[in-house]
Protein backbone atom coordinates (compact mmCIF):
# COMPACT_ATOMS: atom_id res chain seq x y z
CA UNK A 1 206.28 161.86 190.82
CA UNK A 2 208.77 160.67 193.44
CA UNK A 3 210.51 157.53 194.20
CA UNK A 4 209.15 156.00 198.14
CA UNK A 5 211.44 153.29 199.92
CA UNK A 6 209.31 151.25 202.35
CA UNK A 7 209.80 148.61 205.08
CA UNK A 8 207.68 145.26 205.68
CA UNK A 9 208.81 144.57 208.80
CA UNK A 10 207.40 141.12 210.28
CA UNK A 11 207.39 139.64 213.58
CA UNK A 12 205.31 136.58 215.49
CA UNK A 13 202.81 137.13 212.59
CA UNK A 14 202.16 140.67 212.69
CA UNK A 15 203.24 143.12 210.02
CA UNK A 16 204.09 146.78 210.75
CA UNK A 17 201.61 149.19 209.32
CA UNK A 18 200.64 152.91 209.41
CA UNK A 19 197.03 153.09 209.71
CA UNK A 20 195.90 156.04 207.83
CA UNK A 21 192.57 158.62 208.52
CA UNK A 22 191.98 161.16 205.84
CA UNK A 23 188.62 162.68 205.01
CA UNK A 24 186.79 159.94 206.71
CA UNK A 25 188.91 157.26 204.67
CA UNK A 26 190.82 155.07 206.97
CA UNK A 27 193.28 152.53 204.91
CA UNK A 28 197.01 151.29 205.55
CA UNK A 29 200.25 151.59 203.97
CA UNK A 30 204.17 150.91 204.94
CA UNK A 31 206.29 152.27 206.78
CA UNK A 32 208.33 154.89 204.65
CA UNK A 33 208.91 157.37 202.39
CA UNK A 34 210.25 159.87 199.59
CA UNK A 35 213.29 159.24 198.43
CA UNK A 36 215.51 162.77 199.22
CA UNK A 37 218.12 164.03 196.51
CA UNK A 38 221.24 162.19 197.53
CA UNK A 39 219.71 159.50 199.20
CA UNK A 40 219.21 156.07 197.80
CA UNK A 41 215.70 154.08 198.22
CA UNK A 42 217.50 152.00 201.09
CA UNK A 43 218.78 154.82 203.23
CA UNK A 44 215.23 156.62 202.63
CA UNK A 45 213.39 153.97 204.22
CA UNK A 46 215.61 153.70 207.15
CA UNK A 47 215.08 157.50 207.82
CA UNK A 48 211.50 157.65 207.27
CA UNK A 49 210.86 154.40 209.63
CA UNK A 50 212.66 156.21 212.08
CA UNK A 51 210.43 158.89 211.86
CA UNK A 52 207.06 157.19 211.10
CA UNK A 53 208.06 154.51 213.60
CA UNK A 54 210.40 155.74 216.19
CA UNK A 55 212.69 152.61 215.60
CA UNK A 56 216.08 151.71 213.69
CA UNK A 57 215.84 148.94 210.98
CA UNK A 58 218.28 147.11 209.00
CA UNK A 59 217.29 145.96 205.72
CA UNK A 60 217.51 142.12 204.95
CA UNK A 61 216.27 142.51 200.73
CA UNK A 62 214.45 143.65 198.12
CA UNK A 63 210.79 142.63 197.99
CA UNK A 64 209.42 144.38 195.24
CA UNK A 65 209.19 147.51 193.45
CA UNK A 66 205.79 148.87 192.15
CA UNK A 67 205.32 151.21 189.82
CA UNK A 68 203.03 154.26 191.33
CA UNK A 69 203.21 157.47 191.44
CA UNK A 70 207.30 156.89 190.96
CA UNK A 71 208.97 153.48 192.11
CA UNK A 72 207.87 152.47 195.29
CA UNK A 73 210.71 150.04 196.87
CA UNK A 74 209.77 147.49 199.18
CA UNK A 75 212.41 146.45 201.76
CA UNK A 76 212.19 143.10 203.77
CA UNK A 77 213.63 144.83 207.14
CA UNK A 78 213.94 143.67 210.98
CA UNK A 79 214.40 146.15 214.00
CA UNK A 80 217.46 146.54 215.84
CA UNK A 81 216.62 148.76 218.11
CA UNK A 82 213.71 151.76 219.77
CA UNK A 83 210.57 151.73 220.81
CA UNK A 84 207.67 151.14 218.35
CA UNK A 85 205.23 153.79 217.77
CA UNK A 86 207.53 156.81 219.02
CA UNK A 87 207.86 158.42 215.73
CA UNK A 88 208.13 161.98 215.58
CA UNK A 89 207.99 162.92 211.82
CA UNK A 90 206.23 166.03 210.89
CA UNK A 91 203.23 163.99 209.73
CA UNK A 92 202.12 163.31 213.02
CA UNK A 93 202.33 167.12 213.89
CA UNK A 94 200.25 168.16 210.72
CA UNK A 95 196.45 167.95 210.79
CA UNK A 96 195.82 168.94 207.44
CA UNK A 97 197.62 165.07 206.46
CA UNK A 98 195.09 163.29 208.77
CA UNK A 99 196.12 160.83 211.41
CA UNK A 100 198.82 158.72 211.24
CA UNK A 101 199.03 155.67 213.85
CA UNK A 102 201.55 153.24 213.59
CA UNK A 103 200.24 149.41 214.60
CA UNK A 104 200.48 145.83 213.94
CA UNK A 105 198.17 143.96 211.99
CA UNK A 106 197.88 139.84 211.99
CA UNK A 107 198.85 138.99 208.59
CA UNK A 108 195.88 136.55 208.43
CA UNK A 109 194.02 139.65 208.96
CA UNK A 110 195.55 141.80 206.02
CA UNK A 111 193.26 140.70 203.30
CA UNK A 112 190.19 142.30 205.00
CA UNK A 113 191.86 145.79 205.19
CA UNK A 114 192.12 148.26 202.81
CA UNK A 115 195.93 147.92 202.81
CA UNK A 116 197.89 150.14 199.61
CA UNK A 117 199.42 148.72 197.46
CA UNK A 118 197.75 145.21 197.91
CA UNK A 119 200.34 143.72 195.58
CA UNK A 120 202.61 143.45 198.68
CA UNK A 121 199.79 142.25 200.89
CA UNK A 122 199.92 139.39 198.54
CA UNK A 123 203.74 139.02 198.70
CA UNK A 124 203.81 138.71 202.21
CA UNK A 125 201.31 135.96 202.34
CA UNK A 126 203.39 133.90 200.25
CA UNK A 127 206.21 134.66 202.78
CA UNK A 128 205.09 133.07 205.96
């Protein structure tokens, strides 16, 4: 088990996702995370959305934490500055942990995806 830190980052009605393909599954999740020894849940998602995303991120608060698999923190967060989609974390060099593309989904459009967890899909609806 190991603690995640994740962003929801929102803008013009679009929510930052990493679509996922493994073994013919295809589902989404957030933006982030394991949370490194040292390292608290905030400064965990900021490095892995720098990774995953290729962008910096400040986070604005604490959405929610879920228990899965470890606590999963969810981060309200807004960009301050890169270029989306430039990641270069070693998921995206790594076959063997399927593909990894990060996009932007319509939040009207979020209930008809397989997004993980879907607590937060529900969370963010009642956000905007």
């Amino acid at each position: 088990m190991r603690n995640r830190g994740s962003a929801v980052i929102i803008q013009n009605g679009k929510v930052a996702l990493i679509k996922r393909t493994k073994s013919e599954e295809v589902y989404y999740v957030f933006p982030g995370g394991g949370v490194e020894e040292g390292e608290s849940p905030e400064e965990a998602t900021i490095r892995e959305v720098k990774e995953e995303l290729g962008v910096r991120i400040e986070n604005k608060y604490l959405l929610a934490t879920v228990q899965f698999q470890g606590i999963q923190y969810f981060y309200v967060a807004d960009i301050t500055s890169g270029i989306f989609g430039t990641g270069e974390g070693e998921e995206f060099s790594d076959p063997s942990r399927g593909r990894y593309e990060p996009t932007w989904v319509e939040i009207t459009a979020l209930s008809s995806l397989e997004v993980k967890p879907k607590q937060i899909v529900k969370l963010i609806q009642t956000l905007t």
